[in-house]
N, C-alpha and C. Protein backbone atom coordinates (compact mmCIF):
# COMPACT_ATOMS: atom_id res chain seq x y z
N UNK A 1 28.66 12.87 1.52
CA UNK A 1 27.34 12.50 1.11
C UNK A 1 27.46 11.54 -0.06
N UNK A 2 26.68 10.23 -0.03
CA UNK A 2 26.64 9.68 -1.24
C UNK A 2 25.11 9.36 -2.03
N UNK A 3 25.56 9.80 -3.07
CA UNK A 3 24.02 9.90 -3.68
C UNK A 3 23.98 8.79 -4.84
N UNK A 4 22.48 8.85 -4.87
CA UNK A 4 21.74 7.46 -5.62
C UNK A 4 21.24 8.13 -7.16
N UNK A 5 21.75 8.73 -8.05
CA UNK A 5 20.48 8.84 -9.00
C UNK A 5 19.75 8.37 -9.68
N UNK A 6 18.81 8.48 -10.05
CA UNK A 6 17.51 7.48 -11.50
C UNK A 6 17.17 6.94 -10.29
N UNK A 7 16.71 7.14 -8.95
CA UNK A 7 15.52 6.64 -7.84
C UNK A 7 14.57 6.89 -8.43
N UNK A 8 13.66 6.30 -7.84
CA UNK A 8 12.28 6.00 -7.78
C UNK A 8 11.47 7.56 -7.02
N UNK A 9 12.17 8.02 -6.21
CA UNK A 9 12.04 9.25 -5.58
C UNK A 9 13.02 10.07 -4.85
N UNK A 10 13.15 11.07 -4.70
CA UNK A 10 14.27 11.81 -4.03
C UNK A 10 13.82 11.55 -2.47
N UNK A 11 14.93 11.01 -1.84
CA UNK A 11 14.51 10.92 -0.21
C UNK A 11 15.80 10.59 0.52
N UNK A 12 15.95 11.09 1.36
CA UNK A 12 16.80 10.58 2.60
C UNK A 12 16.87 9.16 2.49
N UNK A 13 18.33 8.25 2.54
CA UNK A 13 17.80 6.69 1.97
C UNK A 13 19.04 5.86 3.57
N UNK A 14 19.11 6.96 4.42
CA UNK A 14 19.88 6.38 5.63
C UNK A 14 21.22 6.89 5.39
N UNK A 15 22.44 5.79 5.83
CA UNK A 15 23.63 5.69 5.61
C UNK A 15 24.62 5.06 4.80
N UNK A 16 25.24 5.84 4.17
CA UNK A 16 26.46 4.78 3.70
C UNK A 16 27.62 4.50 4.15
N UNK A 17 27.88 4.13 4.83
CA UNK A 17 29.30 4.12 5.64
C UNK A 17 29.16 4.93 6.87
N UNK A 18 30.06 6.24 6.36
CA UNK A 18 30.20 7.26 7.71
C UNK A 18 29.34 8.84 6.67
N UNK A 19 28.79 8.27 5.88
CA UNK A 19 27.85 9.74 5.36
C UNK A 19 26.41 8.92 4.98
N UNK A 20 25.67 10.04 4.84
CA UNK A 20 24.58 10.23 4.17
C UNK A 20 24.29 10.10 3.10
N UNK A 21 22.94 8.91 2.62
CA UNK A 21 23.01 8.65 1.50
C UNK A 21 21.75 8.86 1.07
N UNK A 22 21.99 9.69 0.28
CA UNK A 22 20.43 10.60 -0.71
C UNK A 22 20.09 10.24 -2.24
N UNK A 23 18.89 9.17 -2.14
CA UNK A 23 18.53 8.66 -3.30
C UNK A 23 17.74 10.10 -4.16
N UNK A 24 18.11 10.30 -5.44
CA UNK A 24 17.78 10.98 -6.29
C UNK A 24 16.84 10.60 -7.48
N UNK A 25 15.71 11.61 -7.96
CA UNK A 25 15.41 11.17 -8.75
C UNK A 25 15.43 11.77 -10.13
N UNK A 26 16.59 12.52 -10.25
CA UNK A 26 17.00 13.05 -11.27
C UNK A 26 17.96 12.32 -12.41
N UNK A 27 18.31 12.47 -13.05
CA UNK A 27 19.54 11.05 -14.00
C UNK A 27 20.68 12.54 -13.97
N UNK A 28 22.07 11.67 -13.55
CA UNK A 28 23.03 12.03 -13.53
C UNK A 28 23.52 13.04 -14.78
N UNK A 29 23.08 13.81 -15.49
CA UNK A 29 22.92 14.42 -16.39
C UNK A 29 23.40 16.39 -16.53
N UNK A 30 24.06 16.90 -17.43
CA UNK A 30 24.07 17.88 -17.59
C UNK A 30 23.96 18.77 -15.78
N UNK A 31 24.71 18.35 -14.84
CA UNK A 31 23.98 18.88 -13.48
C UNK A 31 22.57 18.59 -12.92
N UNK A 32 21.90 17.75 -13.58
CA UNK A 32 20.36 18.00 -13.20
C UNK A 32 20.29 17.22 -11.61
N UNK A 33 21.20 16.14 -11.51
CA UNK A 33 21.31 15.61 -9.83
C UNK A 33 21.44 16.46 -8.99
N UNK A 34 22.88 17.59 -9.53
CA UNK A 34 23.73 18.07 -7.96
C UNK A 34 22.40 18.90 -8.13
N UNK A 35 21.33 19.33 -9.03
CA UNK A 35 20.62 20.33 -8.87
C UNK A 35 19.16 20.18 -7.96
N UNK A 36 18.76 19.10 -7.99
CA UNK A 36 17.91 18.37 -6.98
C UNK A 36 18.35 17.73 -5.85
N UNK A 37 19.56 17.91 -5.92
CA UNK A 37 20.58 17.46 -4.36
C UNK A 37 20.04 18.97 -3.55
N UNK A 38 20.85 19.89 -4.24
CA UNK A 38 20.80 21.52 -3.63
C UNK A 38 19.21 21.38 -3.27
N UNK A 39 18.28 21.69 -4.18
CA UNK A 39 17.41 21.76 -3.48
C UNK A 39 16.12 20.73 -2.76
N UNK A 40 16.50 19.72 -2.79
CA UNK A 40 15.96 18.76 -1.75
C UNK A 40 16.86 19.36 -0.15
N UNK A 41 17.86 19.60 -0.16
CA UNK A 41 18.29 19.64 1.01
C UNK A 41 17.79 21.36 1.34
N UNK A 42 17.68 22.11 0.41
CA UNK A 42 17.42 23.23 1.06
C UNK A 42 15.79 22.57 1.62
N UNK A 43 14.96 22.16 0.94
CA UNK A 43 13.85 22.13 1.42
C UNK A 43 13.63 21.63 3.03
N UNK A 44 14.57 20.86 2.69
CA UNK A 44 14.76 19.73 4.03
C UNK A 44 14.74 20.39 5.49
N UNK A 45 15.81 21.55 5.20
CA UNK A 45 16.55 22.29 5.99
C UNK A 45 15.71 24.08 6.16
N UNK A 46 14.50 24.25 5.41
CA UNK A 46 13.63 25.13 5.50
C UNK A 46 15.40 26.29 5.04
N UNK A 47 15.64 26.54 4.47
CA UNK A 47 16.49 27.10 3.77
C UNK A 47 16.93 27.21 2.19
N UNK A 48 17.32 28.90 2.23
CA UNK A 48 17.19 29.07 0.39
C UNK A 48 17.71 28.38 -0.36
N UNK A 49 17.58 28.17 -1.68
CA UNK A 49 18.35 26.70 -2.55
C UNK A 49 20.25 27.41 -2.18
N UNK A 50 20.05 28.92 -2.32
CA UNK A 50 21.54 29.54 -2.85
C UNK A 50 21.99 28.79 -1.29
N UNK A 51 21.69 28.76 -0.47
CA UNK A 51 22.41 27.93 0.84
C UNK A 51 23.43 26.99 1.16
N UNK A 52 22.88 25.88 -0.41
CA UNK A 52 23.32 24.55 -0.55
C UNK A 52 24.26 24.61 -1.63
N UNK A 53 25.64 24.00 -1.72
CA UNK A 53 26.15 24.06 -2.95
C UNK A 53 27.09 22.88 -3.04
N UNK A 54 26.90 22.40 -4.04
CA UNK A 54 28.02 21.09 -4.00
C UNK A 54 29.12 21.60 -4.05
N UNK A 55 30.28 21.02 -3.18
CA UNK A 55 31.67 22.27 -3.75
C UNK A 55 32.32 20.73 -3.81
N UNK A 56 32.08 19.33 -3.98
CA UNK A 56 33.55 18.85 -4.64
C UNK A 56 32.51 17.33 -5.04
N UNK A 57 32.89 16.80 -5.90
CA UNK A 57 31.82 15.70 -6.64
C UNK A 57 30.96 15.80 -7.27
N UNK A 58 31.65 16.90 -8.48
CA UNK A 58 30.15 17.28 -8.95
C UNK A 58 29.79 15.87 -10.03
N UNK A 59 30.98 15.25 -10.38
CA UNK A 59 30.30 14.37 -11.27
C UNK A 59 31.07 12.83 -10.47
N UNK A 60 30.44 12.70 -9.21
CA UNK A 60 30.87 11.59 -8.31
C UNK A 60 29.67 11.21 -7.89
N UNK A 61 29.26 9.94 -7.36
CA UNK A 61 28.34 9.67 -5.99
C UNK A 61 28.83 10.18 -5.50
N UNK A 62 30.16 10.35 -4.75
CA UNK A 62 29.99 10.76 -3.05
C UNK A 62 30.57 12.46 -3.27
N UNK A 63 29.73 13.04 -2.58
CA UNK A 63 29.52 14.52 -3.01
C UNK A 63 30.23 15.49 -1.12
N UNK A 64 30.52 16.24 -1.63
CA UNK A 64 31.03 17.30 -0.52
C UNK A 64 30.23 18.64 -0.44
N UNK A 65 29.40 18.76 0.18
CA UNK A 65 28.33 19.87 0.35
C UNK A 65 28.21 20.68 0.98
N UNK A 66 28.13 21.77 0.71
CA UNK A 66 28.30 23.12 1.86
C UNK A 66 26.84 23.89 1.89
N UNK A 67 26.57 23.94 3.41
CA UNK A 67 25.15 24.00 3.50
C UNK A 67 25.22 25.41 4.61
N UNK A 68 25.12 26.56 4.32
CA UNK A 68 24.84 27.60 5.02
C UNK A 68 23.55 27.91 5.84
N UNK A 69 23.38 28.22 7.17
CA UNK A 69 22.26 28.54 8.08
C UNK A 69 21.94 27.55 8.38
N UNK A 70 22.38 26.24 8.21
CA UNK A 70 21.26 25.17 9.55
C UNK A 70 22.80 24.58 10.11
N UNK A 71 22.15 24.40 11.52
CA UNK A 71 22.99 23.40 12.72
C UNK A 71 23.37 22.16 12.05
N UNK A 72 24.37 22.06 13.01
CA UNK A 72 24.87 20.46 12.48
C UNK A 72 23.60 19.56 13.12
N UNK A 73 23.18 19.88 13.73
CA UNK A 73 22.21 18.93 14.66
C UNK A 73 21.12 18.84 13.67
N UNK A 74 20.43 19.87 12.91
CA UNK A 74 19.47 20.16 12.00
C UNK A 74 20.10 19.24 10.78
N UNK A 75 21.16 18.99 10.05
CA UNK A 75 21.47 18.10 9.03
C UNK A 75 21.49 16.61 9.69
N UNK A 76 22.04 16.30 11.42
CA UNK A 76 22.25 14.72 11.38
C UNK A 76 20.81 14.30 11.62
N UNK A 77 19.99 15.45 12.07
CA UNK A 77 18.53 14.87 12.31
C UNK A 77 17.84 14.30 10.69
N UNK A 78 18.42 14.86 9.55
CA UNK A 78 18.26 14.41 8.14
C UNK A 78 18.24 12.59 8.00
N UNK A 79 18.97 12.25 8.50
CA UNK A 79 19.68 10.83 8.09
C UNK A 79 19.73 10.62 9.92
């Protein structure tokens, strides 16, 4: 996943390469991104925030995310 922060709005923003690229509108700060990452995607995914967890990039754009209870089909329909 590669993410955008200080957007204009948090949204699905297409592709970057071979991942998903999620504009943020949080500032890269104290966690406050990976923390509107987690839960934009839980929302996304009608699933609890604890679901979503960044497990590698926490202070990268391109982020590694582990997303419990939705299909892979349910995340590529995201992007």
């Amino acid at each position: 996943m590669w993410v955008q922060p200080r957007a204009k709005r948090t949204e699905v923003a297409g592709r970057h390469g071979e991942v998903l690229k999620i504009r943020l509108a949080a500032p890269p700060v104290e966690g406050a991104a990976n923390a509107v990452l987690c839960q934009f995607l839980a929302e996304a995914l009608d699933l609890p925030q604890s679901a979503v967890t960044v497990v590698r990039g926490h202070t990268s754009r391109r982020k590694l995310v582990a997303i419990t209870g939705a299909s892979a089909e349910a995340v590529a329909k995201l992007g």
